[in-house]
C-alpha atoms as a PDB file:
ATOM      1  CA  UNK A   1      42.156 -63.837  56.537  1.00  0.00           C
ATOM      2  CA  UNK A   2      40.387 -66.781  58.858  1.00  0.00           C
ATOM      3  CA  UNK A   3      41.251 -67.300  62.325  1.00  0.00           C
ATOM      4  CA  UNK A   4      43.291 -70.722  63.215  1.00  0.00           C
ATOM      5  CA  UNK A   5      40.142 -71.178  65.235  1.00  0.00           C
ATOM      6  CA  UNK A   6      37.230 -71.153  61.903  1.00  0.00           C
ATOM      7  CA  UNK A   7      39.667 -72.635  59.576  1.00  0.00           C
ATOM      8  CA  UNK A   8      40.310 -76.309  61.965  1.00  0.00           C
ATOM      9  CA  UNK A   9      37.249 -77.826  62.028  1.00  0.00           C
ATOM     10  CA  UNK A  10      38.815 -81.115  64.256  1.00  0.00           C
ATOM     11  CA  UNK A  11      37.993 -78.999  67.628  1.00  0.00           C
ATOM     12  CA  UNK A  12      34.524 -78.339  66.679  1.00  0.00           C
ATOM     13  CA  UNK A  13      33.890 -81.457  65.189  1.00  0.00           C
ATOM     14  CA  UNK A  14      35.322 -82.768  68.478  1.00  0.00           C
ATOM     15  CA  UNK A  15      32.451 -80.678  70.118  1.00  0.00           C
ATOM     16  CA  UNK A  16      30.023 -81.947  68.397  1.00  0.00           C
ATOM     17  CA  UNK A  17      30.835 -85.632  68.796  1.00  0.00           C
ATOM     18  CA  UNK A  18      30.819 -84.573  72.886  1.00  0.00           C
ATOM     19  CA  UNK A  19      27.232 -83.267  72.448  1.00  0.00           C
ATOM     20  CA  UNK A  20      26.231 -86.408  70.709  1.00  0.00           C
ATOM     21  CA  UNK A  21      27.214 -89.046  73.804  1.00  0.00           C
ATOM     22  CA  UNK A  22      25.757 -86.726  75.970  1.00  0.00           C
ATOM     23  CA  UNK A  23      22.852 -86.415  74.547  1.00  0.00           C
ATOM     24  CA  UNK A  24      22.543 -90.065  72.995  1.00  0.00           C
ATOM     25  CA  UNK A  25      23.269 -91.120  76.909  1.00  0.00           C
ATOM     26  CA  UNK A  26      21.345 -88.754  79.026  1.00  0.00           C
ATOM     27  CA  UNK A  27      18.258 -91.140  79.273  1.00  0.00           C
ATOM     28  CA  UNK A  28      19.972 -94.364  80.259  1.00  0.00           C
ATOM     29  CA  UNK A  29      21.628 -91.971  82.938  1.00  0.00           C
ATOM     30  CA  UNK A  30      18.083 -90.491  84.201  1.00  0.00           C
ATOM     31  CA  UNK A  31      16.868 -93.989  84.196  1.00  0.00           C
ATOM     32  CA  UNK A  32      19.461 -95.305  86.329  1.00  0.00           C
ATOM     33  CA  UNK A  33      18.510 -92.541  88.690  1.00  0.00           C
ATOM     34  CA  UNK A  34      21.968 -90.297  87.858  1.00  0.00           C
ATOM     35  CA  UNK A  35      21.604 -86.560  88.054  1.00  0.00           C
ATOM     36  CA  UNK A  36      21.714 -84.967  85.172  1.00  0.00           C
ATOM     37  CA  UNK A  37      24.243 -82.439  86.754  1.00  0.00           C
ATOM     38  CA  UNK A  38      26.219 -85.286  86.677  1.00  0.00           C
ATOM     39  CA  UNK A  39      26.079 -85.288  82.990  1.00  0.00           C
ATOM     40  CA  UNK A  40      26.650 -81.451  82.709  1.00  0.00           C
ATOM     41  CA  UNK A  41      29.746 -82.247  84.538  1.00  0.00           C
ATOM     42  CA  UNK A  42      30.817 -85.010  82.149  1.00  0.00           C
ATOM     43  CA  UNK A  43      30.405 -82.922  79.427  1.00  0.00           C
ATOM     44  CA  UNK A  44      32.544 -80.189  80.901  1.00  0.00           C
ATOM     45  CA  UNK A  45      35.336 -82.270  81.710  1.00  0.00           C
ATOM     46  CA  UNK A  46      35.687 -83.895  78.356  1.00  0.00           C
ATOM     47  CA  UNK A  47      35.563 -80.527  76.064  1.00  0.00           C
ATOM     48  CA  UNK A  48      38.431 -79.536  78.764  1.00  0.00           C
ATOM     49  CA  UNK A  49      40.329 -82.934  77.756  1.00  0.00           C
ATOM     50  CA  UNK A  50      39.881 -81.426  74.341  1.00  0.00           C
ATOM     51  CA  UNK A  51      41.152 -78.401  74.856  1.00  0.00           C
ATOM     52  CA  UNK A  52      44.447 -79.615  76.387  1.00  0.00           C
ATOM     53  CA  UNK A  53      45.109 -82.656  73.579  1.00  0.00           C
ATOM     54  CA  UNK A  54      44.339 -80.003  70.981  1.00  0.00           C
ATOM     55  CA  UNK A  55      46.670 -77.258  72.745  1.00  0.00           C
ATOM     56  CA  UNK A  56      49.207 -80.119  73.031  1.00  0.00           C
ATOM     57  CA  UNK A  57      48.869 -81.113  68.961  1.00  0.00           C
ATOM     58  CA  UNK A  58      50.038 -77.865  68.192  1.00  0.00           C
ATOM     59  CA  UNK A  59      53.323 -78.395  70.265  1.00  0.00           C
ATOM     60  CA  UNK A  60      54.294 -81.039  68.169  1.00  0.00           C
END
C-alpha cells in the first residue's frame, strides 16, 4: 500500500511550482544586486507556508 505522502501529488506539485519562481526569478534578483541567500530564504519560507496550508487541508 502507498504512503498518503506518494499517492497526493498537490504537495509536490506545489514544490515544484516553488522551484520554478525561484529559479525563473533568481537573475532579475542578482541583477538588482539581491543576495542570492536572500532567495534561499524565500524559498524556505514558502515550502514552510506549504506545509502548514497542506497540514491545515487535512483538518477540514
Amino acid at each position: 500500500m502507498a504512503s498518503s505522502a506518494n499517492s497526493n501529488p498537490v504537495p509536490k506539485l506545489y514544490k515544484s511550482v516553488i522551484d520554478d519562481v525561484i529559479n525563473e526569478v533568481r537573475e532579475l534578483f542578482l541583477d538588482e544586486g539581491v543576495d542570492e541567500q536572500v532567495l534561499l530564504e524565500l524559498k524556505t519560507l514558502a515550502a514552510a507556508v506549504l506545509v502548514i496550508l497542506v497540514s491545515l487541508l487535512h483538518i477540514w
